[in-house]
N, C-alpha and C. Protein backbone atom coordinates (compact mmCIF):
# COMPACT_ATOMS: atom_id res chain seq x y z
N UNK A 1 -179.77 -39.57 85.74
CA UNK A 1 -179.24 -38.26 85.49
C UNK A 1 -180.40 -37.28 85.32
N UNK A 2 -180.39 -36.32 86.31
CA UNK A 2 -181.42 -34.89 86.07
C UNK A 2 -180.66 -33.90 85.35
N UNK A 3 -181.84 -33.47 84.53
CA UNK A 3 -181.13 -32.28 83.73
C UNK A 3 -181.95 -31.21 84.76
N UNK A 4 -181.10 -30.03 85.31
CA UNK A 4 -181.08 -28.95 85.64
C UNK A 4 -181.97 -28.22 84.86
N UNK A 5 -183.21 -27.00 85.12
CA UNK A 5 -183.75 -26.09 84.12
C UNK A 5 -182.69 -25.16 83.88
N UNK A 6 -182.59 -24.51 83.04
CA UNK A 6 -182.13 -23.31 82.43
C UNK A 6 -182.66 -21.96 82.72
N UNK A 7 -182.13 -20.95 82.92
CA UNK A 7 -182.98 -19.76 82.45
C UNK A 7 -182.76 -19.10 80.82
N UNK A 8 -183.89 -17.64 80.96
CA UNK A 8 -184.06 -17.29 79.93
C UNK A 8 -182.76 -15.95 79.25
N UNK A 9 -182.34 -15.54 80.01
CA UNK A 9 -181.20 -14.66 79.56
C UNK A 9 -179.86 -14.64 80.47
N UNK A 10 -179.40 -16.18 80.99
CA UNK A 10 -178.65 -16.19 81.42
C UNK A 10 -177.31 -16.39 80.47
N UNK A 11 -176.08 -15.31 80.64
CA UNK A 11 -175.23 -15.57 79.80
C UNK A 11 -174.53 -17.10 79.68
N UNK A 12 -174.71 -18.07 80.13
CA UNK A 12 -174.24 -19.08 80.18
C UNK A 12 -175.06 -20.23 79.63
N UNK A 13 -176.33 -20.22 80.39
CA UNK A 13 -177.55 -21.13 80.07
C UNK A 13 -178.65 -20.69 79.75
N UNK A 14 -178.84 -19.18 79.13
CA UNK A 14 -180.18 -18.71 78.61
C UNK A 14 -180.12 -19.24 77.62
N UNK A 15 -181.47 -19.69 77.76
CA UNK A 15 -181.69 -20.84 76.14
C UNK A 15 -182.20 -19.37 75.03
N UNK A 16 -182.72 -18.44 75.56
CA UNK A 16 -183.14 -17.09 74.95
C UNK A 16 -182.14 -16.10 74.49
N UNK A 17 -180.70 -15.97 75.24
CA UNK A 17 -179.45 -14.98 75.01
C UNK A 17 -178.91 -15.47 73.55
N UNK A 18 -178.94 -14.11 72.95
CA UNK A 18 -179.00 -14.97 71.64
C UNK A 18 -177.06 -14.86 71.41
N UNK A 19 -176.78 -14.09 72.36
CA UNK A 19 -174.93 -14.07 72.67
C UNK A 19 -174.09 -15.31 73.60
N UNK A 20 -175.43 -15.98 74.00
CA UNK A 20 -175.46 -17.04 75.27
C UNK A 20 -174.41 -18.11 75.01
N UNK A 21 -173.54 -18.85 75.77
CA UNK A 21 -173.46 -20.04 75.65
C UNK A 21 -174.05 -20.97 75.10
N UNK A 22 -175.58 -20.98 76.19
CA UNK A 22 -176.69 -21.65 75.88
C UNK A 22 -176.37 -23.69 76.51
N UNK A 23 -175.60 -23.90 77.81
CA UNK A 23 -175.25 -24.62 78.35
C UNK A 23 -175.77 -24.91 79.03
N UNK A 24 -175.97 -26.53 79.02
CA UNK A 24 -176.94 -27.56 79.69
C UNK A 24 -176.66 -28.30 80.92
N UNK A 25 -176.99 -28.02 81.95
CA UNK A 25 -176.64 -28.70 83.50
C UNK A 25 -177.23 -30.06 83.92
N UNK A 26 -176.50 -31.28 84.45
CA UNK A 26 -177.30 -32.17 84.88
C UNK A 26 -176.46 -32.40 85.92
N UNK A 27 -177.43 -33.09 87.15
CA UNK A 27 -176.96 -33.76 88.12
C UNK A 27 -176.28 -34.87 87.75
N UNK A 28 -175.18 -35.64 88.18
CA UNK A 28 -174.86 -37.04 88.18
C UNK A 28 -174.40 -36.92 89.58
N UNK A 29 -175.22 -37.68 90.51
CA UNK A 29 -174.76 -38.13 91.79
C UNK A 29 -174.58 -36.64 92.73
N UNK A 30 -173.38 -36.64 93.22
CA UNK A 30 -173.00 -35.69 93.77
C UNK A 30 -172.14 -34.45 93.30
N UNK A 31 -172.14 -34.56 91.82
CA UNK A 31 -171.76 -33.83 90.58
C UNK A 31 -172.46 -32.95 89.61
N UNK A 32 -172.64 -32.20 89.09
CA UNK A 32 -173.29 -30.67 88.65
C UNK A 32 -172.69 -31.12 87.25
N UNK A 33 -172.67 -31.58 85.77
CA UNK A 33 -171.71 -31.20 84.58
C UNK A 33 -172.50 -30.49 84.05
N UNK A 34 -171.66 -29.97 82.78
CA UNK A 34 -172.54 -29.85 81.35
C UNK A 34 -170.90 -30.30 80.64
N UNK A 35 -171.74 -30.65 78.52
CA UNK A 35 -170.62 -30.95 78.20
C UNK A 35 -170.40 -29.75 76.93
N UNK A 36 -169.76 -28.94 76.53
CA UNK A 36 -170.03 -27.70 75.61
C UNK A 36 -168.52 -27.76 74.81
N UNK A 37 -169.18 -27.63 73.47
CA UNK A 37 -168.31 -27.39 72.17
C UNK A 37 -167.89 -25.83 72.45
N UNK A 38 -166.78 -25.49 72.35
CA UNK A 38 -166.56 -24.08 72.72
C UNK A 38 -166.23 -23.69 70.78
N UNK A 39 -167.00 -22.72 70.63
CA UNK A 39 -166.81 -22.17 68.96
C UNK A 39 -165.88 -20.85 69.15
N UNK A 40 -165.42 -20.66 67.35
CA UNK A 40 -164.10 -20.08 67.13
C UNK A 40 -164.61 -18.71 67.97
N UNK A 41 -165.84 -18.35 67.54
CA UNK A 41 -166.02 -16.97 68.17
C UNK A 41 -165.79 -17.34 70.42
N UNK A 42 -165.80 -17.83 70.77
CA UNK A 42 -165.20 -17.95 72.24
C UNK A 42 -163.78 -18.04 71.96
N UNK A 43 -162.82 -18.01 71.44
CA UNK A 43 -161.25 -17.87 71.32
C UNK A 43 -160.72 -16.14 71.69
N UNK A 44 -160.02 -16.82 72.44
CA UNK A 44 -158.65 -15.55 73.13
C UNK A 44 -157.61 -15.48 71.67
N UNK A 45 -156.98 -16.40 72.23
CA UNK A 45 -155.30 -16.88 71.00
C UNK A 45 -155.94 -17.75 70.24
N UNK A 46 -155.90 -17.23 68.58
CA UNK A 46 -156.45 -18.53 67.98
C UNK A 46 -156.81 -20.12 68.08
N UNK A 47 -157.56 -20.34 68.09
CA UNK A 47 -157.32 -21.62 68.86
C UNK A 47 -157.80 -22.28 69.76
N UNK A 48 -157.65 -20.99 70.54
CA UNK A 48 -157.65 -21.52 72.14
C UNK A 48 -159.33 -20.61 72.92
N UNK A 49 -159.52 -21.16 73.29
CA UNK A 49 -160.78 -20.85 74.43
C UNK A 49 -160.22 -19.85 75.04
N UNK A 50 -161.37 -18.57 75.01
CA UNK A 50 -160.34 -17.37 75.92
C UNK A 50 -160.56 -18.07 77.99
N UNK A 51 -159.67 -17.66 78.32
CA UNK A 51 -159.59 -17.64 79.49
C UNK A 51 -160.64 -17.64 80.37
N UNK A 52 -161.42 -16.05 80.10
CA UNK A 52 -162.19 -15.29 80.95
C UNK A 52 -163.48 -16.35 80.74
N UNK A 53 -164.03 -17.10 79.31
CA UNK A 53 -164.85 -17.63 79.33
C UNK A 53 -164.86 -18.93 79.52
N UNK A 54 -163.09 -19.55 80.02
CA UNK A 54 -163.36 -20.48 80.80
C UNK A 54 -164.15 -20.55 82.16
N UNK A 55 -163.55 -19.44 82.82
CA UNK A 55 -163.67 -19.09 84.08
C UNK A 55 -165.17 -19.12 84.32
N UNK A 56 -166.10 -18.67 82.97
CA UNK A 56 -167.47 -17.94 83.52
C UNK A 56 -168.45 -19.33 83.45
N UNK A 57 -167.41 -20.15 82.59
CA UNK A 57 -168.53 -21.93 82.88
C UNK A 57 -168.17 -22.39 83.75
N UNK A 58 -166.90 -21.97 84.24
CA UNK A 58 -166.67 -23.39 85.68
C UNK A 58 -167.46 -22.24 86.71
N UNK A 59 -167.24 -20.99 86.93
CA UNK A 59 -168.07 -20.18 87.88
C UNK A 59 -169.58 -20.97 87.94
N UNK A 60 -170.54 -20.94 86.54
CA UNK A 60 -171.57 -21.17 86.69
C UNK A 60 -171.58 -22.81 87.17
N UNK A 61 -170.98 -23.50 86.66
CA UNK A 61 -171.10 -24.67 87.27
C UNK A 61 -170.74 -25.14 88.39
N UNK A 62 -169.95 -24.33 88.93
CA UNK A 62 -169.62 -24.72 90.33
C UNK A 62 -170.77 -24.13 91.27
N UNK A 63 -171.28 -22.58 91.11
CA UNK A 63 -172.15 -22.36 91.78
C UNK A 63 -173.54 -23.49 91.48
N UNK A 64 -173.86 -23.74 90.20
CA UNK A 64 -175.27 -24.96 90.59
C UNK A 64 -175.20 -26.28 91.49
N UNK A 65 -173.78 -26.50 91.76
CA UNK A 65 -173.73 -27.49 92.93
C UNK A 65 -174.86 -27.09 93.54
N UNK A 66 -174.80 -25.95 94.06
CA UNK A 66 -175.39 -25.60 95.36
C UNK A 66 -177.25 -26.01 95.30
N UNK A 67 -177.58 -25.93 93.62
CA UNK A 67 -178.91 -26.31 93.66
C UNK A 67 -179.11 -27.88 94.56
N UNK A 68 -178.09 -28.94 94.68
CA UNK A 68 -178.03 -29.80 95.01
C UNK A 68 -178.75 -29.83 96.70
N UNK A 69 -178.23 -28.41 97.16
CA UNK A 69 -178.96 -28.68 98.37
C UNK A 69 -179.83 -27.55 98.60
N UNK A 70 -180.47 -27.36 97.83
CA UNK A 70 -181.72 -26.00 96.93
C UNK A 70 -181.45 -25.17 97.72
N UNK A 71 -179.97 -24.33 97.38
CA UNK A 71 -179.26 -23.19 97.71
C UNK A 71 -179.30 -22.50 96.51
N UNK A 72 -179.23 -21.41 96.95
CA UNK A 72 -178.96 -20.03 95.66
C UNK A 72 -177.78 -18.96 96.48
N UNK A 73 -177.02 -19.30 95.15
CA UNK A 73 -175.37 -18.58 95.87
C UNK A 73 -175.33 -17.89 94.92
N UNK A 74 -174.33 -16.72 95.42
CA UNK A 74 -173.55 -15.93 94.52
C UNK A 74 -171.92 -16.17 95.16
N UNK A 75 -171.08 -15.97 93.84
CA UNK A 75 -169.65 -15.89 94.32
C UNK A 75 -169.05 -14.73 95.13
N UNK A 76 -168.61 -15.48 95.87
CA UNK A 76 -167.88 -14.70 96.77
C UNK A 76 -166.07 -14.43 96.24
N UNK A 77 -165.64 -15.76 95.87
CA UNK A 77 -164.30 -15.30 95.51
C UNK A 77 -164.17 -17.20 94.72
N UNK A 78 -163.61 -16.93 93.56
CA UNK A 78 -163.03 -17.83 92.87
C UNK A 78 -161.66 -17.62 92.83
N UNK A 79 -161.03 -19.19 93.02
CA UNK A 79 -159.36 -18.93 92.53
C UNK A 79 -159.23 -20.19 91.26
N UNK A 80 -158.68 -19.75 89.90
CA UNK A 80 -158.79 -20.72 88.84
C UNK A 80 -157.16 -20.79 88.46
N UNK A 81 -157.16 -22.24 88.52
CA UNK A 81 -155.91 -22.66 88.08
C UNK A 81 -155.87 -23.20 86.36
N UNK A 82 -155.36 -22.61 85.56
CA UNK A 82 -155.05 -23.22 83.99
C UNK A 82 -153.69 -24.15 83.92
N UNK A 83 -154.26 -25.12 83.17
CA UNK A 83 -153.24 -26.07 83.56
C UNK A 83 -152.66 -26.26 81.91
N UNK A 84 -153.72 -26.09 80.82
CA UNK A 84 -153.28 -26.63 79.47
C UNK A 84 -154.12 -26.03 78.91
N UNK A 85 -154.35 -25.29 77.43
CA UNK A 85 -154.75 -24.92 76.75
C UNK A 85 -156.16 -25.78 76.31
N UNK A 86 -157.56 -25.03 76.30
CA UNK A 86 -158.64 -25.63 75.62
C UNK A 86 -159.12 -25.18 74.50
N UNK A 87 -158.98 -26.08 73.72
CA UNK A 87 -158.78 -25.91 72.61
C UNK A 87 -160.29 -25.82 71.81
N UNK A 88 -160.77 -24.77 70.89
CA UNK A 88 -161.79 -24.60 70.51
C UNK A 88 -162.38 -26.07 69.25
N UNK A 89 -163.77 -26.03 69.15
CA UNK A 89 -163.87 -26.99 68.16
C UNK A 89 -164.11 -28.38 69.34
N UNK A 90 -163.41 -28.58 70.50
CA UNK A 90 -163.59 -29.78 70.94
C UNK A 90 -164.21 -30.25 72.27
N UNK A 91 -164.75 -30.77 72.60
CA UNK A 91 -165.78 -30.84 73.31
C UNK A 91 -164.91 -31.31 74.70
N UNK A 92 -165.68 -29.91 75.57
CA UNK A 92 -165.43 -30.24 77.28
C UNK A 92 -166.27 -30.44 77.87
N UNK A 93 -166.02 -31.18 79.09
CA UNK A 93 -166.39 -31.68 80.41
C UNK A 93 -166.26 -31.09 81.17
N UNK A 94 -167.62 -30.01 81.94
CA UNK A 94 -166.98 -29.00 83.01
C UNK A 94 -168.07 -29.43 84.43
N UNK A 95 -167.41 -29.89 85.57
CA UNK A 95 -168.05 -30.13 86.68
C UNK A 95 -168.04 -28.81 87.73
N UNK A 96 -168.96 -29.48 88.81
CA UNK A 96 -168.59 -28.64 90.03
C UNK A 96 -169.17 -30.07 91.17
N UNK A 97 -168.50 -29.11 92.06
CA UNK A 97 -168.80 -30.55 93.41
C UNK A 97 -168.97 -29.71 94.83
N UNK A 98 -169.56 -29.67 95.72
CA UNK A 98 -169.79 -29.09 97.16
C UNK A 98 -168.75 -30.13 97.81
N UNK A 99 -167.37 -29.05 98.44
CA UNK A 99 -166.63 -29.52 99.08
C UNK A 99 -167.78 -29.72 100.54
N UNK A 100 -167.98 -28.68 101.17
CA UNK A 100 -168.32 -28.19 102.45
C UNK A 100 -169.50 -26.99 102.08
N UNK A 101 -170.48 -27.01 102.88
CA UNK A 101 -171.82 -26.23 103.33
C UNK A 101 -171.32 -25.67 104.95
N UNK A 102 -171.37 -24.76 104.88
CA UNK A 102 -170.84 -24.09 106.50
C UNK A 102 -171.60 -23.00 106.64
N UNK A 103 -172.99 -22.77 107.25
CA UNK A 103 -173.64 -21.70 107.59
C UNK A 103 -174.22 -21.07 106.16
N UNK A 104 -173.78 -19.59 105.85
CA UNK A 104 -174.37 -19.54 104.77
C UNK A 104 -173.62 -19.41 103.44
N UNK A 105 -172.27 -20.30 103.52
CA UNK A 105 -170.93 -20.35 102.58
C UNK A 105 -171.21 -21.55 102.16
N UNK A 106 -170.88 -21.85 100.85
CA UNK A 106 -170.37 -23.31 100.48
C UNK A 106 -169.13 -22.99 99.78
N UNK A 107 -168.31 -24.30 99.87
CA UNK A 107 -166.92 -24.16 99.30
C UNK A 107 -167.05 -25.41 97.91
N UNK A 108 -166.53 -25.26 96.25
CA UNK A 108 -166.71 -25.86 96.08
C UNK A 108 -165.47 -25.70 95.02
N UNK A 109 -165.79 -27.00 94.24
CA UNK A 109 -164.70 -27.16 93.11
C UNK A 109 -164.85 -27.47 91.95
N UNK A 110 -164.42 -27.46 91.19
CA UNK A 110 -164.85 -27.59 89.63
C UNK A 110 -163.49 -27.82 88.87
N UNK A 111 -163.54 -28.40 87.67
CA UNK A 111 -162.78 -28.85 86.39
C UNK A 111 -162.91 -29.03 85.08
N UNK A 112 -162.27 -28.32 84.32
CA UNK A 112 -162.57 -28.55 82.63
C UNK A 112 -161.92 -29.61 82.19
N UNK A 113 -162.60 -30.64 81.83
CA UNK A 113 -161.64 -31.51 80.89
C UNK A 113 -162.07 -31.72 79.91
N UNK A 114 -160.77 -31.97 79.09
CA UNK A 114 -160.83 -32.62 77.66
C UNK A 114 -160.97 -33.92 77.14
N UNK A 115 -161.42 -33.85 75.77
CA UNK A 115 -161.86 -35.46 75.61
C UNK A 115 -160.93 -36.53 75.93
N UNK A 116 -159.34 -36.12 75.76
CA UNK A 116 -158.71 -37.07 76.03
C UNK A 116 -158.17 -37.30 77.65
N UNK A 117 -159.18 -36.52 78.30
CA UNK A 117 -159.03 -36.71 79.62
C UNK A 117 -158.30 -35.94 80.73
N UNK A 118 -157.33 -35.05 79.98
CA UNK A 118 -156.86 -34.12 80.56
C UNK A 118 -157.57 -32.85 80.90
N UNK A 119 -156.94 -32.57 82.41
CA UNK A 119 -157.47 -31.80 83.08
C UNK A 119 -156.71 -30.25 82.92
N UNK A 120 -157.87 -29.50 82.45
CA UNK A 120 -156.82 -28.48 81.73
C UNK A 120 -157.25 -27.39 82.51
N UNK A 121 -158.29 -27.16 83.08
CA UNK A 121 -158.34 -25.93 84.01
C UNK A 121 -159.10 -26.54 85.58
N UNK A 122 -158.49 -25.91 86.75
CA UNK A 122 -159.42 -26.49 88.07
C UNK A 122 -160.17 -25.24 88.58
N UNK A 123 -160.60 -24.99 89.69
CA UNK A 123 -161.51 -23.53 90.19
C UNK A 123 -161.94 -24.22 91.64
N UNK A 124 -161.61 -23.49 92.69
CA UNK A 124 -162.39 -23.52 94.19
C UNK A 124 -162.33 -22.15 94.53
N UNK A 125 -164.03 -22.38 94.77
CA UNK A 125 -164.72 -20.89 94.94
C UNK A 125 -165.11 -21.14 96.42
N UNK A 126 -165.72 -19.88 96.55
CA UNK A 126 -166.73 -19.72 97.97
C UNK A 126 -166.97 -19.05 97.38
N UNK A 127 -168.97 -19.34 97.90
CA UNK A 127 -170.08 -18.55 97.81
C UNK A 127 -171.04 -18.63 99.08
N UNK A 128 -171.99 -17.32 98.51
CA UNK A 128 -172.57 -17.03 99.82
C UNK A 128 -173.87 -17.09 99.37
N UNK A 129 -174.89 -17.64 100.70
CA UNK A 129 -176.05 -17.90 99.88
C UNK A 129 -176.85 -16.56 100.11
N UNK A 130 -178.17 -16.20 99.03
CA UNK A 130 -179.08 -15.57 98.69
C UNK A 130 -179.70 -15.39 99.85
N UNK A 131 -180.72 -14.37 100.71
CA UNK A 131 -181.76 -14.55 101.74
C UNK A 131 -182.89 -15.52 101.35
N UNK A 132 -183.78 -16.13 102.04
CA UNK A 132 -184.31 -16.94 101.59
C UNK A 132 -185.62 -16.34 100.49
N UNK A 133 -186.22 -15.03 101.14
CA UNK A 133 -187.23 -14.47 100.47
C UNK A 133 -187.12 -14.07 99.05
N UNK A 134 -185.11 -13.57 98.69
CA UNK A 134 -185.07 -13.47 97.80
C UNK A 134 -185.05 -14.37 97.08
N UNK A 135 -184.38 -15.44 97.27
CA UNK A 135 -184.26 -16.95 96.61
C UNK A 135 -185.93 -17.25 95.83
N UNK A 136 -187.08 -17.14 96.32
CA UNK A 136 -187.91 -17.77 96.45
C UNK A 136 -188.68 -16.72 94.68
N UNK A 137 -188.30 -15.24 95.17
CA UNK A 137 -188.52 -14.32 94.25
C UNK A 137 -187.58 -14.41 93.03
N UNK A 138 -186.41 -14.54 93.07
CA UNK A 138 -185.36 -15.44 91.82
C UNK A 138 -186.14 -16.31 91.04
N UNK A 139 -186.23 -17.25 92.26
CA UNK A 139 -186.70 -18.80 91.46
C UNK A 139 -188.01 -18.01 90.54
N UNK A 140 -188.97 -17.48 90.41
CA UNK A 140 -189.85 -17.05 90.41
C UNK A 140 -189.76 -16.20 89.31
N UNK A 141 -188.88 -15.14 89.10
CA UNK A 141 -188.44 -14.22 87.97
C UNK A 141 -187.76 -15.21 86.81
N UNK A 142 -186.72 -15.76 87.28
CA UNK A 142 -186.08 -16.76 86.31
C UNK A 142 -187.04 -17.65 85.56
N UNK A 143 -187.92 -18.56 86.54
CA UNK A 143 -187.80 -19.66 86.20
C UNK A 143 -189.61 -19.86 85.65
N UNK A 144 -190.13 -18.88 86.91
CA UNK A 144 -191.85 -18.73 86.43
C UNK A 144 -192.19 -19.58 87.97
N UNK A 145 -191.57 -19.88 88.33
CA UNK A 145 -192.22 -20.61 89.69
C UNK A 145 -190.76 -21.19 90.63
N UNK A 146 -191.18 -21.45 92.06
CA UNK A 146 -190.31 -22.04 92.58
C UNK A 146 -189.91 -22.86 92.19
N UNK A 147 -188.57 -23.80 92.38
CA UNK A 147 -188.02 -24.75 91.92
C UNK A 147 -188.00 -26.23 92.87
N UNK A 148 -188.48 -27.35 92.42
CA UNK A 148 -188.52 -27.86 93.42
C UNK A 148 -186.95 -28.51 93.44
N UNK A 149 -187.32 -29.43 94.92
CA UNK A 149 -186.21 -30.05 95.55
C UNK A 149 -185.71 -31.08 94.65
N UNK A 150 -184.67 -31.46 94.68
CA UNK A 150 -183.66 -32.57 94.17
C UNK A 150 -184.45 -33.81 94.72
N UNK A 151 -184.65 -33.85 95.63
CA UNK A 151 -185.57 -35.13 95.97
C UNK A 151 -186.53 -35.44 95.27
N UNK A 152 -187.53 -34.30 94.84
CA UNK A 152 -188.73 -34.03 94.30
C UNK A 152 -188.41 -34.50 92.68
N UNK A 153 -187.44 -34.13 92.30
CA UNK A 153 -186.96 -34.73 90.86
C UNK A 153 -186.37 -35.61 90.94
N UNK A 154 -186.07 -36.25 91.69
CA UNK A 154 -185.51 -37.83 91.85
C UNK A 154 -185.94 -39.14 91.72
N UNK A 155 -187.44 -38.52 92.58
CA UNK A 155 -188.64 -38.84 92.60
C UNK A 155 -189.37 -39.28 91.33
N UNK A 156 -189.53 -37.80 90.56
CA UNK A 156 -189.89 -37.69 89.38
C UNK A 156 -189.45 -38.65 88.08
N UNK A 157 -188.34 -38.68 88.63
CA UNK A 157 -187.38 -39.54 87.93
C UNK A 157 -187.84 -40.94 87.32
N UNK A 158 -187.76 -41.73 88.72
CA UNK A 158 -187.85 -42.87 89.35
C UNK A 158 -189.00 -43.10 88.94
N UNK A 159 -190.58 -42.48 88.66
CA UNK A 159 -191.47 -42.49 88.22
C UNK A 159 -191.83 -42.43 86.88
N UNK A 160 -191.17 -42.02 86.62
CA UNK A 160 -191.16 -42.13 84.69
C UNK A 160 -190.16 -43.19 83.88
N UNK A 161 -189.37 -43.50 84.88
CA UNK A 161 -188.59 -44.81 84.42
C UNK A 161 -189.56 -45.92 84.90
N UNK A 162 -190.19 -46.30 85.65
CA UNK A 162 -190.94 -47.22 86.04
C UNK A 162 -192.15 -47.41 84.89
């Protein structure tokens, strides 16, 4: 399992936003998660996880699929289905997965679940990727340097377990 870097004032995964999520990405396989305690201050209806900030973790997590094939997307159009209430206080499971790569679109999908396994919200987006020059200047503003390849940390991996 690779853990994904973070940036610094990203509302989701700026480890710096001090309003942030502050949510942690890893590869598993052909899968993107993080796993996040949602607190009372993220509640819509007492209780409950507001909506909008379901939407903005499966958004982010569905778009880091795309790091998988060291793409930089922005959304083009999400459609999110709520299936059951997530309930604050308890810890979710939010993926994303690359259905399809088609030129400069990827189509992908994502899911919140709960500990007891239920699947309480789904999301398939399309996004469109970044130009490459800008990508390269992103990686660079965000991160302090380009980012390497998934291979390159696989690699890395495999070398420090040994």
């Amino acid at each position: 399992m690779i853990k994904q870097p973070g940036s610094k004032m990203c509302f989701v995964c700026g480890c710096n936003n001090p309003i942030g999520l502050h949510a942690e990405f890893y590869v598993d396989g052909e899968e993107i998660f993080t796993e996040f305690v949602p607190r009372e201050e993220h509640q819509g209806y007492p209780g409950i996880m507001h909506g909008g900030l379901q939407s903005t973790i499966l958004d982010e997590t569905i778009g880091r699929a795309a790091f998988l094939k060291r793409l930089w997307m922005v959304t083009a159009r999400m459609e999110v289905t709520y299936r059951a209430p997530v309930p604050v206080g308890q810890k979710i499971r939010v993926t994303g997965r690359i259905q399809e790569v088609r030129g400069r679109t990827m189509t992908a999908t994502g899911q919140i679940v709960l500990e007891d396994g239920t699947v309480a919200v789904e999301a398939r987006g399309l996004y469109v990727q970044i130009p490459e020059e800008r990508r390269r200047e992103v990686e660079r503003l965000v991160f302090g340097r380009e980012i390497p390849s998934l291979e390159y940390l696989l690699e890395l991996e495999a070398q420090q377990e040994a």
